[in-house]
N, C-alpha and C. Protein backbone atom coordinates (compact mmCIF):
# COMPACT_ATOMS: atom_id res chain seq x y z
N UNK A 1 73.96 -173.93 84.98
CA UNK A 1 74.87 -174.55 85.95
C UNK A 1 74.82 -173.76 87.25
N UNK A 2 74.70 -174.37 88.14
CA UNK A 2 74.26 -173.71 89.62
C UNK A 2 75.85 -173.52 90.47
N UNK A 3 76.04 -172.53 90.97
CA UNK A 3 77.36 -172.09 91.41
C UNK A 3 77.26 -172.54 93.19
N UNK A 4 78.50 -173.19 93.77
CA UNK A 4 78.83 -173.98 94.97
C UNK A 4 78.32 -173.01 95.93
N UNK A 5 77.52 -173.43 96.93
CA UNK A 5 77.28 -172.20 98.02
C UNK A 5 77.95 -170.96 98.51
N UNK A 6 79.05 -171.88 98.99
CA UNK A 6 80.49 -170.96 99.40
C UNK A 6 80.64 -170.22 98.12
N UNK A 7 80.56 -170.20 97.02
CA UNK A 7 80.83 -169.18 96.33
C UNK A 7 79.71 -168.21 95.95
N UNK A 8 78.94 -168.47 96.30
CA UNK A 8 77.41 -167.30 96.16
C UNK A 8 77.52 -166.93 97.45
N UNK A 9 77.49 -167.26 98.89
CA UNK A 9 78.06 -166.27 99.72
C UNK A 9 79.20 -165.34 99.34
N UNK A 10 80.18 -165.47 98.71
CA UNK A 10 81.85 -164.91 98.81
C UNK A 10 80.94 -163.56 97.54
N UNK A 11 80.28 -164.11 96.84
CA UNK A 11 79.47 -162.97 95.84
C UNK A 11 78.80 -161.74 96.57
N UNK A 12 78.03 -162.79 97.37
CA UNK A 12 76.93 -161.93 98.17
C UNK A 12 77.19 -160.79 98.85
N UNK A 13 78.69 -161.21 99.36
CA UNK A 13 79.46 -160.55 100.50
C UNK A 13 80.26 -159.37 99.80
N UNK A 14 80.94 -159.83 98.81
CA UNK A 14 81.18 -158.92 97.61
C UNK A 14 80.14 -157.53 97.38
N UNK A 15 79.40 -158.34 97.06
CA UNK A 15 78.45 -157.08 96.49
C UNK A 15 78.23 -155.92 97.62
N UNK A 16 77.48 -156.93 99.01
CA UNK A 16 77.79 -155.67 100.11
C UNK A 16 77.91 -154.85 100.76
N UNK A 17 80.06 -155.33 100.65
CA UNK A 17 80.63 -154.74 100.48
C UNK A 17 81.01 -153.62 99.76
N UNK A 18 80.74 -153.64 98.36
CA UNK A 18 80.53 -152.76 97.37
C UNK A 18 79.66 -151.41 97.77
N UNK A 19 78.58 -151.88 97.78
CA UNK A 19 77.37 -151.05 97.69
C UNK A 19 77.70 -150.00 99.41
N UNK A 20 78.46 -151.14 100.51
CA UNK A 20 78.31 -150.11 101.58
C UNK A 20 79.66 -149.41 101.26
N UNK A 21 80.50 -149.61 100.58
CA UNK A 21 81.95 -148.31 100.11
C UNK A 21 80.89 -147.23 99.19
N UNK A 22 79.80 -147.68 98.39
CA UNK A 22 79.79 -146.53 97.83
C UNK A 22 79.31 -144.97 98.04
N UNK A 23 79.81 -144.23 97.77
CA UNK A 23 79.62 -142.73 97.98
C UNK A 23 78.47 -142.18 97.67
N UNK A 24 77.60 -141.95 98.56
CA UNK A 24 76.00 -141.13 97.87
C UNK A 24 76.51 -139.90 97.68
N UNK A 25 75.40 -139.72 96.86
CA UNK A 25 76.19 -138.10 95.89
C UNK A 25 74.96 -137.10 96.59
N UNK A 26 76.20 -135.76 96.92
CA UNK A 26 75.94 -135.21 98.37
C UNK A 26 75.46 -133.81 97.36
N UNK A 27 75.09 -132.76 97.97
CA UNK A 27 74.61 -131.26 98.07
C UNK A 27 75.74 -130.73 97.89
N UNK A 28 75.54 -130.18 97.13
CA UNK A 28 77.14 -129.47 96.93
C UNK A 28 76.64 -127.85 97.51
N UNK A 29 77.16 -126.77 98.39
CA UNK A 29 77.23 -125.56 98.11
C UNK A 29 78.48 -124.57 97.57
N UNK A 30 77.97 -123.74 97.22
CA UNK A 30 78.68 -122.50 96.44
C UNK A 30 78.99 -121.56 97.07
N UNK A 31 79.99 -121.32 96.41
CA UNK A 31 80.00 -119.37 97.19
C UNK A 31 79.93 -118.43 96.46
N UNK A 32 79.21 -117.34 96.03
CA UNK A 32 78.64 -116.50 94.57
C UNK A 32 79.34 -115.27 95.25
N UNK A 33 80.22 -114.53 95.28
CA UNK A 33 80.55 -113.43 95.26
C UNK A 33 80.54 -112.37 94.22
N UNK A 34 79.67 -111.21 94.46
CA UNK A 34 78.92 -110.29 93.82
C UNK A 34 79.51 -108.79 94.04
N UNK A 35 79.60 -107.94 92.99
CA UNK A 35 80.03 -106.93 93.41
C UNK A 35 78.78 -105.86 94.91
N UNK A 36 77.70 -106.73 94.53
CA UNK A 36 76.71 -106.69 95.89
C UNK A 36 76.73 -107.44 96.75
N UNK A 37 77.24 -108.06 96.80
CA UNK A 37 77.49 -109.55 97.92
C UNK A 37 77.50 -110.26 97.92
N UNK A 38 77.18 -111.36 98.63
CA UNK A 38 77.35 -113.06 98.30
C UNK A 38 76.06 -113.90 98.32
N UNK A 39 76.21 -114.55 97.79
CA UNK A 39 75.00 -115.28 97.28
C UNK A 39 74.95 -116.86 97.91
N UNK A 40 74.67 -117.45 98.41
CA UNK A 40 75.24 -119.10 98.45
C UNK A 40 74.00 -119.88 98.75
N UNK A 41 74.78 -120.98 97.52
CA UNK A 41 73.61 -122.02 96.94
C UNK A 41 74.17 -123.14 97.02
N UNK A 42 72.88 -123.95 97.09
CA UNK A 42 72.96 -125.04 97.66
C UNK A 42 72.40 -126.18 96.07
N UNK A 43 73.53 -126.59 95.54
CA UNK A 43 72.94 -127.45 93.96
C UNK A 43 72.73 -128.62 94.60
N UNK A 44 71.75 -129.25 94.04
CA UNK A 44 71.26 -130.69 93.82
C UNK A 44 71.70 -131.90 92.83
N UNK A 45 73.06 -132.42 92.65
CA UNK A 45 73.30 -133.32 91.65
C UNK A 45 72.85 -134.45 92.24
N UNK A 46 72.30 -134.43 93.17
CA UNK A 46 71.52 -135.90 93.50
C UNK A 46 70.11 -135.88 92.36
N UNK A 47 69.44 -135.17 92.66
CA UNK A 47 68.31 -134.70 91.87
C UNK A 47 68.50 -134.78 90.33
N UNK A 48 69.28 -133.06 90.15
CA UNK A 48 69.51 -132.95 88.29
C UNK A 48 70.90 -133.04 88.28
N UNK A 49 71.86 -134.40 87.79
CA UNK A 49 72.84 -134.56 87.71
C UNK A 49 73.96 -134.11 86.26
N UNK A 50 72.86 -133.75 85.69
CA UNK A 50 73.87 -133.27 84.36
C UNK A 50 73.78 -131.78 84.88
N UNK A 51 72.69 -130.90 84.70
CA UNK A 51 72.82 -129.28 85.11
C UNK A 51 73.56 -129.48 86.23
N UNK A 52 73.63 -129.63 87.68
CA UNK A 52 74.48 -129.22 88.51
C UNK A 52 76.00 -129.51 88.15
N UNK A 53 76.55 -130.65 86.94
CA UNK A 53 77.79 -131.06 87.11
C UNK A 53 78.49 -130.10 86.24
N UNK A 54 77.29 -129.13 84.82
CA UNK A 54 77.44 -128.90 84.17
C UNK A 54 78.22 -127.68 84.69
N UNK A 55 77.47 -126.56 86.30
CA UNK A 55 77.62 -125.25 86.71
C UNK A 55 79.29 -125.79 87.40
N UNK A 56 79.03 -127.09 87.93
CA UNK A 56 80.28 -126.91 88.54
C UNK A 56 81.64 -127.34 87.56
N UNK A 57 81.26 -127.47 86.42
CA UNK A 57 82.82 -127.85 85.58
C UNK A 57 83.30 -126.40 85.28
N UNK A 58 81.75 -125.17 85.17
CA UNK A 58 82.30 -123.77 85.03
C UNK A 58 82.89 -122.96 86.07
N UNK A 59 82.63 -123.81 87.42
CA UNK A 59 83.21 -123.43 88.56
C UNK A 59 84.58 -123.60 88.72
N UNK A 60 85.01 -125.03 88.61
CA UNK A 60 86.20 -125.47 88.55
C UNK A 60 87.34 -125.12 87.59
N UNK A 61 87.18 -124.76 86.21
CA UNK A 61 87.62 -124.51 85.35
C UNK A 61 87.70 -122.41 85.54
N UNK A 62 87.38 -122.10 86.73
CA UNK A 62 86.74 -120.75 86.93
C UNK A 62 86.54 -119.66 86.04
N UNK A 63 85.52 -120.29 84.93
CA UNK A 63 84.56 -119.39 84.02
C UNK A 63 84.04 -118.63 84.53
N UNK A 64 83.14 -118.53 85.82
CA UNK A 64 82.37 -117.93 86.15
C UNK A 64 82.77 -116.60 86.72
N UNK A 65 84.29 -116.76 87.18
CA UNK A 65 84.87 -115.46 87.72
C UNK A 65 84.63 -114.46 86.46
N UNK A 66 84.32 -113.63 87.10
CA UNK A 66 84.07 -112.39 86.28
C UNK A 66 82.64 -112.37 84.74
N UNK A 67 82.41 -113.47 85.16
CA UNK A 67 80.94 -113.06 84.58
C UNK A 67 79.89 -112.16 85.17
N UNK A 68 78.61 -112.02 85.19
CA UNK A 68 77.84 -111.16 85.46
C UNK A 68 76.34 -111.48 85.95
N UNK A 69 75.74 -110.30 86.48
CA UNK A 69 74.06 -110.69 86.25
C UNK A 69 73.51 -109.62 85.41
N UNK A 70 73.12 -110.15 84.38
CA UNK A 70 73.43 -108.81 82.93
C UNK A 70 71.72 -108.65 83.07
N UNK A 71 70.63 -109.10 83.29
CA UNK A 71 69.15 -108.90 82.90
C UNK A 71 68.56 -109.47 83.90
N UNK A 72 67.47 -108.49 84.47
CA UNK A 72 66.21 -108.74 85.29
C UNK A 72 64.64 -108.80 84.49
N UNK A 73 63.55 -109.68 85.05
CA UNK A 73 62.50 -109.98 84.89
C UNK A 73 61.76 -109.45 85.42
N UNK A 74 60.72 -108.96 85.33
CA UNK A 74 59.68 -108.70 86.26
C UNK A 74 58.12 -108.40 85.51
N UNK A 75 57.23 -107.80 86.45
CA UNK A 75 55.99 -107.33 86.05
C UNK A 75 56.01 -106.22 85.03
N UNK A 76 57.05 -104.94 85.73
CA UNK A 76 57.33 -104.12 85.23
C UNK A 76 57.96 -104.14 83.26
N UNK A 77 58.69 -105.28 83.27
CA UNK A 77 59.21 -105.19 82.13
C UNK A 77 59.52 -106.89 81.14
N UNK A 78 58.00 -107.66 81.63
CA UNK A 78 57.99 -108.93 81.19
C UNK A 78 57.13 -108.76 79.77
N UNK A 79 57.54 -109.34 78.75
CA UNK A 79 56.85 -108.96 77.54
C UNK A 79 56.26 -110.30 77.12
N UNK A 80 55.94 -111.07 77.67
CA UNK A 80 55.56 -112.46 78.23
C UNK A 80 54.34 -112.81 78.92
N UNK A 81 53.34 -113.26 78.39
CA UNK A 81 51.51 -113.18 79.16
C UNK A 81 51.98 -114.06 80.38
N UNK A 82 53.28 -114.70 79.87
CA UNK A 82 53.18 -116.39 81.27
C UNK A 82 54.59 -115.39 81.77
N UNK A 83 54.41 -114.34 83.18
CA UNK A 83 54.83 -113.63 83.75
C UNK A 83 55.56 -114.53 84.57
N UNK A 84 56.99 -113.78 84.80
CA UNK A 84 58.30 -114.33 85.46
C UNK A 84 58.43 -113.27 86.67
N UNK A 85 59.63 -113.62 87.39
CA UNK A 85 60.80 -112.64 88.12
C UNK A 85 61.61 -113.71 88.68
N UNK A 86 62.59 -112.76 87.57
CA UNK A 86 64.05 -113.86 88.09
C UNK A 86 65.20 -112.70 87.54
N UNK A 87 66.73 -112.58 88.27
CA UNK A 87 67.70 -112.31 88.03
C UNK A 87 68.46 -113.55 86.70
N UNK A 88 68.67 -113.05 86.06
CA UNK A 88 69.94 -113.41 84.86
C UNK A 88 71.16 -113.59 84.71
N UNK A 89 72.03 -114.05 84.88
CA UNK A 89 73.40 -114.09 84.85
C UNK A 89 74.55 -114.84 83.76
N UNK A 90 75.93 -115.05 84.14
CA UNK A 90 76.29 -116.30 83.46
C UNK A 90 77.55 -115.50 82.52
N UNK A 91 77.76 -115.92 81.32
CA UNK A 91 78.51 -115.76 80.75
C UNK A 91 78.09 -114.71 79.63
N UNK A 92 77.00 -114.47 78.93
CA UNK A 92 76.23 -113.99 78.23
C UNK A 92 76.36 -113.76 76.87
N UNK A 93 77.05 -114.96 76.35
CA UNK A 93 77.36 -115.72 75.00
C UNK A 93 76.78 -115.90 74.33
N UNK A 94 76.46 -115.87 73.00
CA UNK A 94 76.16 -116.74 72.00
C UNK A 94 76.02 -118.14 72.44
N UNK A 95 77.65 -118.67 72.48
CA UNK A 95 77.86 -119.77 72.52
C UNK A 95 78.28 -120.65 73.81
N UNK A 96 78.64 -121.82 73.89
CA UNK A 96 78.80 -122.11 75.75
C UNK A 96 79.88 -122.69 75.54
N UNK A 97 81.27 -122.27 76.47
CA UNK A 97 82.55 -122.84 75.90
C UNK A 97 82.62 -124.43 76.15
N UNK A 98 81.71 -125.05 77.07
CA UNK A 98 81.79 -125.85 77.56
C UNK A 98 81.00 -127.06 76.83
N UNK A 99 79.93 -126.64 75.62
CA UNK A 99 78.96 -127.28 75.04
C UNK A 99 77.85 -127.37 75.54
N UNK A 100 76.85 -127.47 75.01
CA UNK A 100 75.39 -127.52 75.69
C UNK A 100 75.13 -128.86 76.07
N UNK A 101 73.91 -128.88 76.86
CA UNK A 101 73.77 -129.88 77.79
C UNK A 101 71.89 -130.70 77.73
N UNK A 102 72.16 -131.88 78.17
CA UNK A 102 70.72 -132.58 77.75
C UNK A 102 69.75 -131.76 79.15
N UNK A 103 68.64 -131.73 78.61
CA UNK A 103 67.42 -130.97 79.55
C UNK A 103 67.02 -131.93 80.63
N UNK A 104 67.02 -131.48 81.91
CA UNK A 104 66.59 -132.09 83.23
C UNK A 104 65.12 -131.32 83.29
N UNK A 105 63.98 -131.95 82.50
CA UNK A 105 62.93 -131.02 83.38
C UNK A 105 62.51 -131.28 84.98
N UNK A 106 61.87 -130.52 85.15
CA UNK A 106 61.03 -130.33 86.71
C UNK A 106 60.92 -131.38 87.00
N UNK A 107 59.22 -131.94 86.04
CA UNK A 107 58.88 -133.45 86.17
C UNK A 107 59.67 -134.17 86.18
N UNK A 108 61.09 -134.65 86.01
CA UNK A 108 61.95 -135.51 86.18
C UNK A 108 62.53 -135.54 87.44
N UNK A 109 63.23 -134.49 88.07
CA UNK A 109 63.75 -133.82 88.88
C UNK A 109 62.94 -133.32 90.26
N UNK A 110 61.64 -133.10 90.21
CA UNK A 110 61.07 -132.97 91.38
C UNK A 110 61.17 -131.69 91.65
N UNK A 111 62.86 -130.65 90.98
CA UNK A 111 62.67 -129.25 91.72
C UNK A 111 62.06 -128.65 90.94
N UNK A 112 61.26 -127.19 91.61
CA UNK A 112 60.20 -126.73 90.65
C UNK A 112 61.02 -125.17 91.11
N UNK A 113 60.35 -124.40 90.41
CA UNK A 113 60.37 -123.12 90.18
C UNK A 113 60.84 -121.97 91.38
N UNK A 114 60.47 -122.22 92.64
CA UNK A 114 60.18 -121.96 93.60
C UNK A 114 61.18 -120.45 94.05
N UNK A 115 60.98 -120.21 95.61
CA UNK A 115 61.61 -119.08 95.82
C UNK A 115 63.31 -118.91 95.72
N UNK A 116 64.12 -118.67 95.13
CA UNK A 116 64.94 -118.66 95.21
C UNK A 116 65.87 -119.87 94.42
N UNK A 117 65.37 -120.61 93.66
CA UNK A 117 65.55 -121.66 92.95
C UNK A 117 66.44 -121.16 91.81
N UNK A 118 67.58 -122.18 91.14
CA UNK A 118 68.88 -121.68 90.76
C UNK A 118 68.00 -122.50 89.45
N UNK A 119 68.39 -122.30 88.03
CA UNK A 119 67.91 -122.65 86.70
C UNK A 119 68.79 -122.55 85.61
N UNK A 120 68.58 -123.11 84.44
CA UNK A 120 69.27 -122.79 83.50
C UNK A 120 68.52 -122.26 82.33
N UNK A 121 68.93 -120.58 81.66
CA UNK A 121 68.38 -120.63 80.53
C UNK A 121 68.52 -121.41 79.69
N UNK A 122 67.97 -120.97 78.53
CA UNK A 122 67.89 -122.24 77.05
C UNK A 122 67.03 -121.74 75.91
N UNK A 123 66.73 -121.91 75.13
CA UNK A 123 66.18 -121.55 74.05
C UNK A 123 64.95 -122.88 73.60
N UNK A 124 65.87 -123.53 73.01
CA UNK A 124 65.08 -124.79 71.98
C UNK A 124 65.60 -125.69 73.53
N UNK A 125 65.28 -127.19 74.18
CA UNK A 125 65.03 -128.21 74.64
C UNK A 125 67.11 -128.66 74.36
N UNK A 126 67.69 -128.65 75.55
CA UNK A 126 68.94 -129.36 75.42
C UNK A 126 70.13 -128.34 74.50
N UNK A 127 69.84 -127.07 74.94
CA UNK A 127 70.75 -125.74 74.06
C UNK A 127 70.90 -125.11 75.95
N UNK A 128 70.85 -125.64 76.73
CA UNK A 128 71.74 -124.87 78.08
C UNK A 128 73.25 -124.79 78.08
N UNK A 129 73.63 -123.75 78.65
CA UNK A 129 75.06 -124.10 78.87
C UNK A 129 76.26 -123.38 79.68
N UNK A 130 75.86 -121.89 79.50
CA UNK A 130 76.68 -121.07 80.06
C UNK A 130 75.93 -119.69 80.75
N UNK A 131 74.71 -119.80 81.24
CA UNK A 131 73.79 -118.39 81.58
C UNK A 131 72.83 -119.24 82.21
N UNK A 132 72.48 -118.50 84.00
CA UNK A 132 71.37 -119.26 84.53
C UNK A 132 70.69 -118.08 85.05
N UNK A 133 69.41 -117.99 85.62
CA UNK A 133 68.91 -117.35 86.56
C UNK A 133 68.18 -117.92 87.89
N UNK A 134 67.96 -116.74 88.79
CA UNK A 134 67.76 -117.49 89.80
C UNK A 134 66.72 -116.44 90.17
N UNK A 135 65.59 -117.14 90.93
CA UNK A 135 64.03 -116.94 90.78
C UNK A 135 63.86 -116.00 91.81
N UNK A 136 62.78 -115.21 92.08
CA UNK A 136 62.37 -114.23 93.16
C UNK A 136 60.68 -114.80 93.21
N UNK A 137 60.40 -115.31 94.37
CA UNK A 137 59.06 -115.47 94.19
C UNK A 137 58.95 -116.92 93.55
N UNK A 138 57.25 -117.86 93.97
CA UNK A 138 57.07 -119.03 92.77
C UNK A 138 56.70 -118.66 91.48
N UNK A 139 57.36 -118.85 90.21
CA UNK A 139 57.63 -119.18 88.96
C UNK A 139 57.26 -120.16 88.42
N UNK A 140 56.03 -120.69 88.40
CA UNK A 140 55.39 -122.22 87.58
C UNK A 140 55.35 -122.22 86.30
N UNK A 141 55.38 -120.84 85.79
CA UNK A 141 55.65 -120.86 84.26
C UNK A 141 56.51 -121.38 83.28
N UNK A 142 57.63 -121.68 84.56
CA UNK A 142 58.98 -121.96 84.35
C UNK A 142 58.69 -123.43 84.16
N UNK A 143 58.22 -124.24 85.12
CA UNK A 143 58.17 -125.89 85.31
C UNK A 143 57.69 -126.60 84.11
N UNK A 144 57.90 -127.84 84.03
CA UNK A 144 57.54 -128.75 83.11
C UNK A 144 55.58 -128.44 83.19
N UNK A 145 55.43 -128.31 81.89
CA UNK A 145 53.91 -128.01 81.39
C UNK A 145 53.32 -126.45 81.78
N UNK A 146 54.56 -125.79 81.95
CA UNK A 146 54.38 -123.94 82.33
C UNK A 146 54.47 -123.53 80.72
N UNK A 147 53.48 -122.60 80.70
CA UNK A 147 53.44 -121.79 79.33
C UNK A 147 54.67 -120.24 79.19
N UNK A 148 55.86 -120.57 80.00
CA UNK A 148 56.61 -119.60 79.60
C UNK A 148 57.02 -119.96 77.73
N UNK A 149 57.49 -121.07 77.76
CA UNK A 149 58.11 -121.62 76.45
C UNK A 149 56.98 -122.31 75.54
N UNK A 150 56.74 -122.22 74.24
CA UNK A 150 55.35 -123.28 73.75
C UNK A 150 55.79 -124.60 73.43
N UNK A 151 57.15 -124.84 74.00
CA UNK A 151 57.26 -126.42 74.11
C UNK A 151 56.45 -127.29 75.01
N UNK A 152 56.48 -126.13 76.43
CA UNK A 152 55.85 -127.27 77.22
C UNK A 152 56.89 -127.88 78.21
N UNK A 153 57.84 -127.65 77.88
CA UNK A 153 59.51 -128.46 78.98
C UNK A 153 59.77 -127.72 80.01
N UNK A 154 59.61 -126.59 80.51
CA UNK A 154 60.23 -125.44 81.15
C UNK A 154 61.46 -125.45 81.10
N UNK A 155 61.93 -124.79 82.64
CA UNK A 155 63.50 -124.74 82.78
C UNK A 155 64.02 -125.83 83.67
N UNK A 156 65.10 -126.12 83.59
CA UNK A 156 66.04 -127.07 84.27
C UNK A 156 66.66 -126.75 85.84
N UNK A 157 65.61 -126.66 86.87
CA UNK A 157 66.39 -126.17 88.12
C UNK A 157 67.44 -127.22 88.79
N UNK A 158 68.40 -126.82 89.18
CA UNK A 158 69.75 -127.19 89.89
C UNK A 158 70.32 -126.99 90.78
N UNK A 159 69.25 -126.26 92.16
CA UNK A 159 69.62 -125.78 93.53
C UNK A 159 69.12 -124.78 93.74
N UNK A 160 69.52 -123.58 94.61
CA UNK A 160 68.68 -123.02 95.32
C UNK A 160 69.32 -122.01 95.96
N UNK A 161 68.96 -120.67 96.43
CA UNK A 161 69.81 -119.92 96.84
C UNK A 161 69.36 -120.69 98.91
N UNK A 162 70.50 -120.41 99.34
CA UNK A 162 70.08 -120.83 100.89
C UNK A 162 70.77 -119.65 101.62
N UNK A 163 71.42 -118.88 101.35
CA UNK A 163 71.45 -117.26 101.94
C UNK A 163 72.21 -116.00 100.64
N UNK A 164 71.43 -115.33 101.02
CA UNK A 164 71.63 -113.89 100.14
C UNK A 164 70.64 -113.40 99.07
N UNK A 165 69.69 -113.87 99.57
CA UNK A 165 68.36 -113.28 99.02
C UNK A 165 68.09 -111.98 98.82
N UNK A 166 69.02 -111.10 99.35
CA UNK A 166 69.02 -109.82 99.80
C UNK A 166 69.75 -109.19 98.73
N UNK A 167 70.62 -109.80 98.69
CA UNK A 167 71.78 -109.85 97.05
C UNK A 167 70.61 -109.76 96.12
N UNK A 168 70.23 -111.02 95.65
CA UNK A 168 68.85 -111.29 94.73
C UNK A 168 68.31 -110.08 94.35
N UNK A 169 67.68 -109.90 95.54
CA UNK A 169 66.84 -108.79 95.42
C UNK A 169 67.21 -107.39 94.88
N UNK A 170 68.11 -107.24 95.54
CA UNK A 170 69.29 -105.66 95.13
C UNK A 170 69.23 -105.99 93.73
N UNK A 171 69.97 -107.12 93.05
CA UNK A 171 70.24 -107.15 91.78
C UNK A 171 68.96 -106.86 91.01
N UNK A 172 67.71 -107.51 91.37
CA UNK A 172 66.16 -107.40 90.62
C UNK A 172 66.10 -106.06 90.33
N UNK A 173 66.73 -105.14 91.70
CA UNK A 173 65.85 -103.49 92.09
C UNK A 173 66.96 -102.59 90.99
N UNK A 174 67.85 -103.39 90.57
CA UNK A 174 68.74 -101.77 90.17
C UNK A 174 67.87 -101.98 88.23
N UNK A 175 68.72 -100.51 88.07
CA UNK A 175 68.17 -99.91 86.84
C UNK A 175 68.04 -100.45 85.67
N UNK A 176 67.33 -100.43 84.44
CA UNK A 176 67.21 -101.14 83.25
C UNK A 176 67.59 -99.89 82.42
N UNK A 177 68.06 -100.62 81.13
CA UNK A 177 67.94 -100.05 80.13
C UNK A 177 66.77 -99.66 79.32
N UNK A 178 66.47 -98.64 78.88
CA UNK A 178 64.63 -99.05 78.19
C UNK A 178 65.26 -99.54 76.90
N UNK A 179 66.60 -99.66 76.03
CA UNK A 179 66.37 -100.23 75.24
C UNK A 179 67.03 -101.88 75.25
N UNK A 180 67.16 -102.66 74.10
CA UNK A 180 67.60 -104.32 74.46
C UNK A 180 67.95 -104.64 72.85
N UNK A 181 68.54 -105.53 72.70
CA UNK A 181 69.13 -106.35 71.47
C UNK A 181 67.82 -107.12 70.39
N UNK A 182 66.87 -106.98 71.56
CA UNK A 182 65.44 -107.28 70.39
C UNK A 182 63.71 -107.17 71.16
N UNK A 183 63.02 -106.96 70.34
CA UNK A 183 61.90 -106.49 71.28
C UNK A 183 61.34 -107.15 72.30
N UNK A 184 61.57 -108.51 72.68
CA UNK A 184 61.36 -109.43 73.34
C UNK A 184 61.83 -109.50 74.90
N UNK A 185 63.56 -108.43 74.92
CA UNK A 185 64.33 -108.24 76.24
C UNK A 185 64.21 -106.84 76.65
N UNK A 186 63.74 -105.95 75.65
CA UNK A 186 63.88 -104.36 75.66
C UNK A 186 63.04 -104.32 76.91
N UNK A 187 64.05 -103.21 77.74
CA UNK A 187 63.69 -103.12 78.96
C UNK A 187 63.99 -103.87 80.31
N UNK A 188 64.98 -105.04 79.43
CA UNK A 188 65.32 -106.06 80.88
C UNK A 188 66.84 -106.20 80.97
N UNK A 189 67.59 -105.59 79.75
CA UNK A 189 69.45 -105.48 80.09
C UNK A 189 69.54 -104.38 81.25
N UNK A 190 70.38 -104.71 82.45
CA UNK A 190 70.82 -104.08 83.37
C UNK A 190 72.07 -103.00 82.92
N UNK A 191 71.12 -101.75 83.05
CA UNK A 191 72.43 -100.48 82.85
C UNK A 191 73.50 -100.86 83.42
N UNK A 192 73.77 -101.03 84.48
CA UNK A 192 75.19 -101.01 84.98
C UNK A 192 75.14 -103.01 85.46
N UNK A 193 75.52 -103.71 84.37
CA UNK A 193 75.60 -105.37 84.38
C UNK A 193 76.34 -105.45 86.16
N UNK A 194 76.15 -106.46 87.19
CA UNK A 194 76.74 -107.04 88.42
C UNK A 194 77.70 -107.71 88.40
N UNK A 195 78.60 -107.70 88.67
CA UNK A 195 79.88 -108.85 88.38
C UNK A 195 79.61 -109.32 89.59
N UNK A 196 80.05 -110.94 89.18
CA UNK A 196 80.31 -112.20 89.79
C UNK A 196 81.93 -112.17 89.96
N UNK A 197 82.86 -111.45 90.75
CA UNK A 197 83.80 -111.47 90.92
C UNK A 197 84.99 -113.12 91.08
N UNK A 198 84.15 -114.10 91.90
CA UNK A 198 84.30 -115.35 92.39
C UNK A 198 83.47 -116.26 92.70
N UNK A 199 83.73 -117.54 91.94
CA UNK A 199 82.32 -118.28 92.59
C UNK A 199 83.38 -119.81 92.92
N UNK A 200 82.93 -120.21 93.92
CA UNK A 200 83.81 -121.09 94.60
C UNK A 200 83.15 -122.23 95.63
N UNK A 201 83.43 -123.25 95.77
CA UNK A 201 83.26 -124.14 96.38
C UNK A 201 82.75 -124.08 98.22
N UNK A 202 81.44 -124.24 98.93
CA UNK A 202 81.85 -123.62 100.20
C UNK A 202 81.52 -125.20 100.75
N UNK A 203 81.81 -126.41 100.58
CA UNK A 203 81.35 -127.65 101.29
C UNK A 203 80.30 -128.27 101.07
């Protein structure tokens, strides 16, 4: 049954209408306050919409106050042939109070590894939840079809640092422990862990 003109215009117009009220989903930035300084990033929930919504429910709910950057990566102390450097942070749980979250790879997402690029650890594929790091240098090992993991998925990036690289860096340079919780990290827990004093909303 074919619907009266006037009423497929009044639809048409409808719709629109609709579509021009709706809200494109914007860049969110952060404000990372460090007992070294501030950090501020710029997440992508346009891009990876579950990881970025996931950092900011720990924002809002303010988990993140007083968490840490507990472990650094590097040349020096990567026990890993598919070589990293990235700072560690987060909650540094077992478990994620918030529940774990489905995997955004690269290939889906478009963001890759890159300088300063914000991520989520994980273990097994869709076990993220409460611990991210954030990259020094390009990291392809990390991306979808990088041999850090022998899945093959990499990590889930979710924004980007856009000033305090300098922070970053400080955190990479300070001291390790030579020993770790299993032979795999030994050498990458930070003697004296960084607190994340505040992490907060900057526009």
């Amino acid at each position: 049954m074919s619907l009266p003109r006037r009423t497929l215009l009044a639809l048409a117009a409808a719709s629109f209408a609709d579509s021009a009220m709706a809200k494109p989903v914007r860049r969110v930035r952060v404000r990372m306050t460090t007992d070294l300084g501030v950090i501020t990033l710029e997440l992508r929930p346009d891009r990876a919409p579950i990881t970025a919504a996931n950092f900011l429910r720990y924002l809002d709910k303010g988990l993140w106050n007083g968490a840490s950057f507990y472990r650094t990566v590097g040349p020096k102390n990567d026990h890993n042939p598919a070589g990293i450097t990235v700072i560690q942070g987060g909650l540094d749980k077992d478990d994620a109070p918030l529940g774990l979250i489905a995997h955004e790879t690269t290939k889906a997402t478009g963001l890759l590894h890159t300088d300063g690029a914000i991520s989520m650890a994980r273990g097994a594929p869709g076990t993220a939840g409460a611990d991210f790091f954030i990259c020094l240098g390009a990291n392809p090992a990390l991306d979808y079809g990088g041999k850090r993991n022998p899945d093959g998925q990499g990590f889930a990036v979710f924004g980007r640092v856009i000033a305090g690289m300098d922070v970053v860096r400080a955190i990479h340079d300070r001291a390790t422990r030579a020993d770790g919780p299993d032979a795999y990290t030994a050498g990458q827990r930070l003697a004296e862990p960084v607190k994340i004093t505040a992490v907060t909303r900057a526009g």
